[in-house]
PDB file of N, CA and C in Angstrom:
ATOM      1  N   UNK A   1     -24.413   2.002  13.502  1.00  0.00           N
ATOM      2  CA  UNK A   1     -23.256   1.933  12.642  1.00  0.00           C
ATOM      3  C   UNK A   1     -22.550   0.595  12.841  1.00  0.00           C
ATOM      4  N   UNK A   2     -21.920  -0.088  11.777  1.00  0.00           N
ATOM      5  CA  UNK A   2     -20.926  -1.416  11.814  1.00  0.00           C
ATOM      6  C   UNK A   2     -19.922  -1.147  11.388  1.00  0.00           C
ATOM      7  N   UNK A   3     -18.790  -1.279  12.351  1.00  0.00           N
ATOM      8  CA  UNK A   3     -17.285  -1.273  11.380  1.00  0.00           C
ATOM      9  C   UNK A   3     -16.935  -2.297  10.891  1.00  0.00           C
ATOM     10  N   UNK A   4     -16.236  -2.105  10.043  1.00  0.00           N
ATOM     11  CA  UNK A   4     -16.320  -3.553   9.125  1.00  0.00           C
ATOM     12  C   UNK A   4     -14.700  -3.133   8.714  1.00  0.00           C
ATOM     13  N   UNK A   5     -13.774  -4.849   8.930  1.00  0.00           N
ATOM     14  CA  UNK A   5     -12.603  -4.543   9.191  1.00  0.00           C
ATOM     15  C   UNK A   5     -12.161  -5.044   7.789  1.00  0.00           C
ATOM     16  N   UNK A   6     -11.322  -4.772   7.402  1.00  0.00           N
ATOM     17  CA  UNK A   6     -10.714  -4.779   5.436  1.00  0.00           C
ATOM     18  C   UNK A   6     -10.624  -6.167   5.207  1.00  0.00           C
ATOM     19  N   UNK A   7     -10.953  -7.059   6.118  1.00  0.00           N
ATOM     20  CA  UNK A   7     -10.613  -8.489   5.524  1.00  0.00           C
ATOM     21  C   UNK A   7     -12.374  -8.617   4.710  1.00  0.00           C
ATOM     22  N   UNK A   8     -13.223  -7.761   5.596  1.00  0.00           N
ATOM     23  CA  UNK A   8     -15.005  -7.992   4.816  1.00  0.00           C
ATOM     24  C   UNK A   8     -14.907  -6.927   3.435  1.00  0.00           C
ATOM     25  N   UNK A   9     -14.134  -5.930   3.404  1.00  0.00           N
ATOM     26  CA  UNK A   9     -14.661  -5.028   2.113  1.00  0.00           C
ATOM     27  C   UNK A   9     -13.299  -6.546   1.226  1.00  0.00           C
ATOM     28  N   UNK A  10     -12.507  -6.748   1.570  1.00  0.00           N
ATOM     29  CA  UNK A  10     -11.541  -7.912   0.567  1.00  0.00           C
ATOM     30  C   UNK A  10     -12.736  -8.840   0.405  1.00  0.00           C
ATOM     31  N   UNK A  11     -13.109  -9.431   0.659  1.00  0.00           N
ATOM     32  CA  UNK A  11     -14.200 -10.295   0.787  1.00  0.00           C
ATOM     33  C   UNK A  11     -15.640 -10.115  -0.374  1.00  0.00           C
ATOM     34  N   UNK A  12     -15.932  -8.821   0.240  1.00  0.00           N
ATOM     35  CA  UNK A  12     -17.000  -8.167  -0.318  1.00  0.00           C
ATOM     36  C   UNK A  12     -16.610  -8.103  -1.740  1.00  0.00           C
ATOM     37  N   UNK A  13     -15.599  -7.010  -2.208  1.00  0.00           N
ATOM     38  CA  UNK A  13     -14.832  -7.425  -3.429  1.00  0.00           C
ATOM     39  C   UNK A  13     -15.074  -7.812  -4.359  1.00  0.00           C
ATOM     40  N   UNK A  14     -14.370  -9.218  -3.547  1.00  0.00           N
ATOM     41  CA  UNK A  14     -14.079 -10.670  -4.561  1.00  0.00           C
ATOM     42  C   UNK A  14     -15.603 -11.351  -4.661  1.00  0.00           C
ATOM     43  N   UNK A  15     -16.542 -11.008  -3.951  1.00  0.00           N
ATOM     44  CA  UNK A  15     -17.695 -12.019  -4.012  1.00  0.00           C
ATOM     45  C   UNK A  15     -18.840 -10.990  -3.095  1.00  0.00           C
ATOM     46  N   UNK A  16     -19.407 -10.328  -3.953  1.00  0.00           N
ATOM     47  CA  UNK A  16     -20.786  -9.218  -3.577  1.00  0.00           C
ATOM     48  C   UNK A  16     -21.295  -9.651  -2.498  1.00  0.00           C
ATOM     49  N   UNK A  17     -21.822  -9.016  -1.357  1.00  0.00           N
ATOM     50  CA  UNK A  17     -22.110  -9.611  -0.536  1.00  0.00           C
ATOM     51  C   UNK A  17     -23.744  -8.785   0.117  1.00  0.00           C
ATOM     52  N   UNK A  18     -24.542  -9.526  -0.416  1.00  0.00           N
ATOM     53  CA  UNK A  18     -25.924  -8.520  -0.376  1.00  0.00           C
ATOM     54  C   UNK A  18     -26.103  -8.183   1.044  1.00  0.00           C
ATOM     55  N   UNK A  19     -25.744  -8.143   1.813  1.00  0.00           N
ATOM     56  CA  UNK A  19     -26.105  -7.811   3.527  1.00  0.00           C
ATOM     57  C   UNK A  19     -25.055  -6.775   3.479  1.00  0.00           C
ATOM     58  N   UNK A  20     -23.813  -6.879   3.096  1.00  0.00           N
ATOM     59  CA  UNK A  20     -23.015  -5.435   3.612  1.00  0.00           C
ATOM     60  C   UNK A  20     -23.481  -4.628   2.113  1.00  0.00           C
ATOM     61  N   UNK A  21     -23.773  -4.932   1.142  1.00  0.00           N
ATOM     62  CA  UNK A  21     -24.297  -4.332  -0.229  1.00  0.00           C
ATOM     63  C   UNK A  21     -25.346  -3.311   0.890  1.00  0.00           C
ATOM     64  N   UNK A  22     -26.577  -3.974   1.600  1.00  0.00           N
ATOM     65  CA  UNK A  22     -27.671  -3.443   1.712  1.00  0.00           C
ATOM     66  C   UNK A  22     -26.874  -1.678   3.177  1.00  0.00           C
ATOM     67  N   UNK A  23     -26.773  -2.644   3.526  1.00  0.00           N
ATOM     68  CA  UNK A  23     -26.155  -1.789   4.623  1.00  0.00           C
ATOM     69  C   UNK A  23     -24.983  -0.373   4.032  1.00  0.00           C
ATOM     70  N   UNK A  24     -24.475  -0.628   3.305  1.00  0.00           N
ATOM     71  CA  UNK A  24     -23.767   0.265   2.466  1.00  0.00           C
ATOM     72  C   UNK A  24     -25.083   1.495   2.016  1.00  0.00           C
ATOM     73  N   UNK A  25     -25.901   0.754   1.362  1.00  0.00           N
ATOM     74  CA  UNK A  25     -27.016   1.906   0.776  1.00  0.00           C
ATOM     75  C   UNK A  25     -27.487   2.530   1.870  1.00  0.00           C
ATOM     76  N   UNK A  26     -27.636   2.212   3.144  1.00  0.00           N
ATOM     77  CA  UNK A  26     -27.982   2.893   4.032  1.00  0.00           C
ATOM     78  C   UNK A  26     -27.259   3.652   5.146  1.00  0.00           C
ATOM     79  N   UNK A  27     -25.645   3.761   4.392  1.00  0.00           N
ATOM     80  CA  UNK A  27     -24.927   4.508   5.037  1.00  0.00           C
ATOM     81  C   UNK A  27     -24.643   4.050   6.680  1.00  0.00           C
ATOM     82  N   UNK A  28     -24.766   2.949   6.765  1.00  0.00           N
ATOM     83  CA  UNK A  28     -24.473   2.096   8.290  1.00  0.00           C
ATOM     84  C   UNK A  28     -23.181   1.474   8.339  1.00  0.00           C
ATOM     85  N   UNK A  29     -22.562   2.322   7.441  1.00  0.00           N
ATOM     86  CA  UNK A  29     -20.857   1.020   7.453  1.00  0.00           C
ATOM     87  C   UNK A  29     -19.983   1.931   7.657  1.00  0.00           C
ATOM     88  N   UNK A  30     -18.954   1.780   8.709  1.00  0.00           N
ATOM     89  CA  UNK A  30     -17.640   2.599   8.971  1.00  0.00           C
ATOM     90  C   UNK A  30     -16.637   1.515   8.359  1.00  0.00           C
ATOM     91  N   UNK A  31     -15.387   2.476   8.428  1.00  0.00           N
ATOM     92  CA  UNK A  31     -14.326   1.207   8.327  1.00  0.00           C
ATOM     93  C   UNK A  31     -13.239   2.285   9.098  1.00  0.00           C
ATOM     94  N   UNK A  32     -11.739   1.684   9.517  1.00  0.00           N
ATOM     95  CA  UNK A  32     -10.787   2.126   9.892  1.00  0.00           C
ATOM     96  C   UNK A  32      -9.800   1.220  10.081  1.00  0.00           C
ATOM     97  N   UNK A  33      -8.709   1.574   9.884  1.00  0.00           N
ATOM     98  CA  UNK A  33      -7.290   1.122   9.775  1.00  0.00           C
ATOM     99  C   UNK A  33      -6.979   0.995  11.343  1.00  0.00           C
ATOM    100  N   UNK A  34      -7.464   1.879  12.049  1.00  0.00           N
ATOM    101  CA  UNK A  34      -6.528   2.029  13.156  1.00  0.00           C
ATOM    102  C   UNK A  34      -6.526   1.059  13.824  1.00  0.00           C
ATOM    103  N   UNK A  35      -5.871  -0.051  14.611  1.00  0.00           N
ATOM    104  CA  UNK A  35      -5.847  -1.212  15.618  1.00  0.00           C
ATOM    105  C   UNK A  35      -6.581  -0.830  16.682  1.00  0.00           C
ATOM    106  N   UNK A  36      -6.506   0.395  17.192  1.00  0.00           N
ATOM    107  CA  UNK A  36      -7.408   0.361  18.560  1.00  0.00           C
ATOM    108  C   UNK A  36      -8.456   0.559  18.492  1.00  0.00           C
ATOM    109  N   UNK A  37      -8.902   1.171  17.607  1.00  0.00           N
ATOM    110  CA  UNK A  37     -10.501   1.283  17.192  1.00  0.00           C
ATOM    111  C   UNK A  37     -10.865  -0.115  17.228  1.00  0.00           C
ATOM    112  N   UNK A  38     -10.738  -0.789  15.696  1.00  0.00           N
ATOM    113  CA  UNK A  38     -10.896  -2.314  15.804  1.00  0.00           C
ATOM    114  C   UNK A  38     -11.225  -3.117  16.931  1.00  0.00           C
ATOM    115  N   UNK A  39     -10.315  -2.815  18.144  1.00  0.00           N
ATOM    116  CA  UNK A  39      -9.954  -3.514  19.101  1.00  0.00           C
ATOM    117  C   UNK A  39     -11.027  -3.311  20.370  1.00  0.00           C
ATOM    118  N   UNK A  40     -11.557  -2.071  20.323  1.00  0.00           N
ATOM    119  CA  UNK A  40     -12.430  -1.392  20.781  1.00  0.00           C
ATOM    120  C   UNK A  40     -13.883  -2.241  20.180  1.00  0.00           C
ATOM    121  N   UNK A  41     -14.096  -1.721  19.023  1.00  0.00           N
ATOM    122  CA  UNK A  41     -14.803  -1.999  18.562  1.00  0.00           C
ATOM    123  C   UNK A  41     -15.807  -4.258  18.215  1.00  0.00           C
ATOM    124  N   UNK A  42     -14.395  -4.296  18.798  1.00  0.00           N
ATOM    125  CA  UNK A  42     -14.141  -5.608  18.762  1.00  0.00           C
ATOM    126  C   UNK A  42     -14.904  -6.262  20.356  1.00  0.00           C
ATOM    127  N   UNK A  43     -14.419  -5.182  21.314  1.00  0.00           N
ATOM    128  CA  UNK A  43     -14.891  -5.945  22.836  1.00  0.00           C
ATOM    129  C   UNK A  43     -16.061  -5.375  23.176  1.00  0.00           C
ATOM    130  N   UNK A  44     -16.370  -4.659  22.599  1.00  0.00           N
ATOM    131  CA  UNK A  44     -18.456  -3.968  22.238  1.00  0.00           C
ATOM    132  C   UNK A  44     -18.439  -4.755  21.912  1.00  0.00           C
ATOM    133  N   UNK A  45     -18.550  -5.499  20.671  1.00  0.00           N
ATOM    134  CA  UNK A  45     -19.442  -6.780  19.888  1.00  0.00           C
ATOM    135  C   UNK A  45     -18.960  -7.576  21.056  1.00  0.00           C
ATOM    136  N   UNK A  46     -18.150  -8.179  21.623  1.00  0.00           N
ATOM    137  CA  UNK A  46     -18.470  -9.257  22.650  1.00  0.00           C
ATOM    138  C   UNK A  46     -19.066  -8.836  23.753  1.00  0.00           C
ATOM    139  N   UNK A  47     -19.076  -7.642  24.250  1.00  0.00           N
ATOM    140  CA  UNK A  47     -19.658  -7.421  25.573  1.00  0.00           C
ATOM    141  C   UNK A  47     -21.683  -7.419  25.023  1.00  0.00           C
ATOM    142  N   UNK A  48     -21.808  -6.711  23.939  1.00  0.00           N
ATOM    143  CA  UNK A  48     -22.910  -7.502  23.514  1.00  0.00           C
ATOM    144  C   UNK A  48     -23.540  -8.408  23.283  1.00  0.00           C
ATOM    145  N   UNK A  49     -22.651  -9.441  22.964  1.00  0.00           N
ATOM    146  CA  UNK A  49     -23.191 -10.656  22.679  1.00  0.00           C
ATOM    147  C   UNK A  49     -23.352 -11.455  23.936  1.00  0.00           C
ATOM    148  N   UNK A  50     -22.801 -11.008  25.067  1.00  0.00           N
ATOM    149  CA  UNK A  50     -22.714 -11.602  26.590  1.00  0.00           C
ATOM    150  C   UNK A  50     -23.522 -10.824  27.277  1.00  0.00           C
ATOM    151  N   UNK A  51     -24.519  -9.931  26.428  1.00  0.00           N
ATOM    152  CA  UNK A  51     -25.855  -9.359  27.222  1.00  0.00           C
ATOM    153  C   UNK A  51     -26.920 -10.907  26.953  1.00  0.00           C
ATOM    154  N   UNK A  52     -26.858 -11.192  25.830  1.00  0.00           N
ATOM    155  CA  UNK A  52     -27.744 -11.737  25.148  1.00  0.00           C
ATOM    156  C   UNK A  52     -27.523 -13.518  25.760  1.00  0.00           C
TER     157      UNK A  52
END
């Protein structure tokens, strides 16, 4: 799953965006308002990227 924070569906929007398009069809996209989720969700993607 990818959360995807309202500045990408604003984005998406205004200018189609075939990678979150594709991912949409396959039901891999969350979204949420809440700040701590985000925030959460935010220091996974870096603690991942500092596996790599």
């Amino acid at each position: 799953m990818i959360l995807v924070d309202s500045s990408v569906w604003i984005d998406h929007f205004r200018h189609d965006d075939p990678a979150l398009s594709e991912l949409l069809d396959k039901r891999q996209v969350l979204w949420t308002r809440n700040k701590r989720l985000r925030a959460i969700a935010s220091r996974m993607s870096l603690d991942a990227n500092q596996d790599h």
